[in-house]
Structure formats: structure tokens, C-alpha cells
C-alpha atoms as a PDB file:
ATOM      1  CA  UNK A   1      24.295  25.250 -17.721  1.00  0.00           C
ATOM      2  CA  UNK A   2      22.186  22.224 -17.448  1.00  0.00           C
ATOM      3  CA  UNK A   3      22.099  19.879 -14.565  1.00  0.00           C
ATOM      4  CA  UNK A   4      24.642  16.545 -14.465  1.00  0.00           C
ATOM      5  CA  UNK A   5      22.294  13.130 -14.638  1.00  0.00           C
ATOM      6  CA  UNK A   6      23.654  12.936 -11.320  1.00  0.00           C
ATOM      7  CA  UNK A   7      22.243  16.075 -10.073  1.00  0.00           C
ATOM      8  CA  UNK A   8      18.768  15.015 -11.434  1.00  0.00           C
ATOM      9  CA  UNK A   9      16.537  13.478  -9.326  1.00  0.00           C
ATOM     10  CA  UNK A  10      14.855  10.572 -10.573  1.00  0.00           C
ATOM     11  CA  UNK A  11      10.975  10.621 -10.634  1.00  0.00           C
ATOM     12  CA  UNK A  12       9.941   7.104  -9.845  1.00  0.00           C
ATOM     13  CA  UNK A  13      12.569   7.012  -7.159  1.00  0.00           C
ATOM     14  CA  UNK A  14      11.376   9.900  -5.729  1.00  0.00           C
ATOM     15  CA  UNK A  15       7.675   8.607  -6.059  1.00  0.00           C
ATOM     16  CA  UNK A  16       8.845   5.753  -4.783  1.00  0.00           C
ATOM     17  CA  UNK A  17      10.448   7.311  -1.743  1.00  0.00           C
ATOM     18  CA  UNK A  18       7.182   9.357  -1.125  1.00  0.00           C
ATOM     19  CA  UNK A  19       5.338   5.858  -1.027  1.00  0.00           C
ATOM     20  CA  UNK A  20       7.831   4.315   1.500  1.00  0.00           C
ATOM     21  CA  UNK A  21       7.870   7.108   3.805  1.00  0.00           C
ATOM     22  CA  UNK A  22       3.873   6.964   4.009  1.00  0.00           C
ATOM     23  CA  UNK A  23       4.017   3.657   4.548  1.00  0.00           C
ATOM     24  CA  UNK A  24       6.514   3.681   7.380  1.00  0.00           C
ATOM     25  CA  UNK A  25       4.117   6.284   8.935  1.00  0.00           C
ATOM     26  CA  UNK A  26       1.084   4.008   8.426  1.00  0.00           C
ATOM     27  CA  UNK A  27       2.787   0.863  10.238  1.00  0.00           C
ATOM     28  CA  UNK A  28       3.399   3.084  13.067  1.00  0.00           C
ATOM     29  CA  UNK A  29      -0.415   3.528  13.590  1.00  0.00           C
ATOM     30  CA  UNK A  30      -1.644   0.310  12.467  1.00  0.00           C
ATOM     31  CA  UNK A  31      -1.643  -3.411  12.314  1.00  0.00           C
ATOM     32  CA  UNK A  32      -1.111  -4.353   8.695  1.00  0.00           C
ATOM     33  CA  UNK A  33      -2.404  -7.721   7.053  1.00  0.00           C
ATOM     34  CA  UNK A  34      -1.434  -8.087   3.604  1.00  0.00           C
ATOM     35  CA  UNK A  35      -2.946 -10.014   0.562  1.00  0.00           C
ATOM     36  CA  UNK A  36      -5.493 -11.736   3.160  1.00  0.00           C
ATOM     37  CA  UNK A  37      -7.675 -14.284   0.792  1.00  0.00           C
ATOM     38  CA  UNK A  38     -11.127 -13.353   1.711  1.00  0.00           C
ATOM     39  CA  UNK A  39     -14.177 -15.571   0.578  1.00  0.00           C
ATOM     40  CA  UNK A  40     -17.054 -13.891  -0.923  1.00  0.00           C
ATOM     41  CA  UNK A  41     -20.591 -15.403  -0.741  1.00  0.00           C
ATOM     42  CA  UNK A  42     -20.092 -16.889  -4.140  1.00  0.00           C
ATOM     43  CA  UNK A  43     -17.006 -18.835  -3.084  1.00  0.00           C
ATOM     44  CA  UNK A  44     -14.451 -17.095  -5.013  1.00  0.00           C
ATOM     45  CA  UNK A  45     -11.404 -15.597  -3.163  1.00  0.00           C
ATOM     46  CA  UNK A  46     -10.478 -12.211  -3.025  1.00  0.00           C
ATOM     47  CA  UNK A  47      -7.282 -10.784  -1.987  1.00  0.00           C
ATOM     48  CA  UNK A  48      -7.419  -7.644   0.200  1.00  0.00           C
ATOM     49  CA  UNK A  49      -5.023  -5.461   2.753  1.00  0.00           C
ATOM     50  CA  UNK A  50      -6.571  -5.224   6.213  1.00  0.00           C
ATOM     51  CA  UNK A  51      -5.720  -1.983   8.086  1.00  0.00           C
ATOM     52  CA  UNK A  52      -6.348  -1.818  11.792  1.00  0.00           C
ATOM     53  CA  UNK A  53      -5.684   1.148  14.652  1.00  0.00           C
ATOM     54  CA  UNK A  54      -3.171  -0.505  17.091  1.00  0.00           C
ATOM     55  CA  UNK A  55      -4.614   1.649  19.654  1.00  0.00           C
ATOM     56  CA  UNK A  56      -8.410   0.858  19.184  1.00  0.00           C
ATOM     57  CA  UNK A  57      -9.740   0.227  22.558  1.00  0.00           C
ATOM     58  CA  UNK A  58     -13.241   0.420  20.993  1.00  0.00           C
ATOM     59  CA  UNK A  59     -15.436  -0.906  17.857  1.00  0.00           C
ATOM     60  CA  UNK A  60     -13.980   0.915  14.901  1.00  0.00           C
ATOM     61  CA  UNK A  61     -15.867   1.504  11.707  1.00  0.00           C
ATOM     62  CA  UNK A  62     -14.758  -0.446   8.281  1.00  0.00           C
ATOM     63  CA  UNK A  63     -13.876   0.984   5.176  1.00  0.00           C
ATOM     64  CA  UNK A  64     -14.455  -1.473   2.324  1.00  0.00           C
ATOM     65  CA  UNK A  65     -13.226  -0.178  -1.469  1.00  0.00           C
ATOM     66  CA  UNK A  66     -13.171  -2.597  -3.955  1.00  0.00           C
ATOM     67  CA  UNK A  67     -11.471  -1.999  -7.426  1.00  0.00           C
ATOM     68  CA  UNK A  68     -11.490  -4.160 -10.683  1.00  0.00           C
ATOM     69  CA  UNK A  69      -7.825  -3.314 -11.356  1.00  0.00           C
ATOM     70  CA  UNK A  70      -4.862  -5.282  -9.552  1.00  0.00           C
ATOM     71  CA  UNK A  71      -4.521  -3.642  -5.856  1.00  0.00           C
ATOM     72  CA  UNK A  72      -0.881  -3.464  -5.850  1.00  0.00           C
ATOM     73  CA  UNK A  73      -0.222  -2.419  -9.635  1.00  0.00           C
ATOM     74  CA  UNK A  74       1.185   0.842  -8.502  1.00  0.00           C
ATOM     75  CA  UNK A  75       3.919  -0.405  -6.264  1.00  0.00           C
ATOM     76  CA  UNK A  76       4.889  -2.990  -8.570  1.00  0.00           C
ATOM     77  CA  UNK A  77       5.458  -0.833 -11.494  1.00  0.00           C
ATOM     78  CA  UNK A  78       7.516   1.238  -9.521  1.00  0.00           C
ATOM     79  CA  UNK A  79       9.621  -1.601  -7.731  1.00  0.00           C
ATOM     80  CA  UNK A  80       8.433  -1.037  -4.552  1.00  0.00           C
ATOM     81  CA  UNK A  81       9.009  -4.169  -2.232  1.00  0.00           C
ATOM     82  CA  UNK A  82       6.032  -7.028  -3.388  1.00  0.00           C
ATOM     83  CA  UNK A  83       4.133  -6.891   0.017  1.00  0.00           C
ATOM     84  CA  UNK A  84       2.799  -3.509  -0.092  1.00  0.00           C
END
């Protein structure tokens, strides 16, 4: 017998509950800055997520990655809220 639509689960909404449960276990260990516009040295803008310890009592190191594709594609696609 094959499963009702409403016993099967719905990929992107599970993906997309995955991706908010990380990120409610992310805010709990850091600061989060989103889309800050950051100027490079050749005075274009670039739009980035700033992630900080909230518990740093010390220097911490920084992680830059920089990617050519849009930063918040995946979360978009999916219809997760705009300021992830």
C-alpha cells in the first residue's frame, strides 16, 4: 500500500527544517550581523554575514570565504525567512 501525500514528508520542508534548527543553534552561540555592506579597497561594496562567539573573552581568529555566487541563494530557493 503506498503512503497518503499526507503521510509523505516533504523534502524542502524538511531541508528547510534542518536549516532552521541549525540556525537556532548558531544564534545561541553567536552574535549574528547580517548582509553587513563591507567596502573593499577598490570601493565597491560587498555584502557579508558576520559571525561572532558571544562568549569571546579573548582575540578570536577570522574566517573569511568569499564566493562568486549569491550568499543566500540556498535559503531563498527554499523559502527560508530573507535574513538568513
Amino acid at each position: 500500500c503506498a503512503p497518503s501525500a499526507a503521510q509523505r514528508a516533504d523534502p524542502q520542508a524538511e531541508l528547510i527544517a534542518k536549516r532552521n534548527d541549525i540556525e537556532k543553534q548558531l544564534e545561541q552561540i553567536a552574535v549574528i550581523d547580517r548582509k553587513v555592506m563591507v567596502k573593499m579597497r577598490d570601493g565597491k561594496l560587498m555584502a557579508a554575514d558576520i559571525y561572532r562567539p558571544k562568549d569571546a573573552t579573548a582575540k578570536v581568529p577570522v574566517i573569511f570565504e568569499r564566493t562568486p555566487y549569491n550568499f543566500n541563494y540556498w535559503d531563498v530557493k527554499l523559502g527560508a525567512p530573507r535574513d538568513m
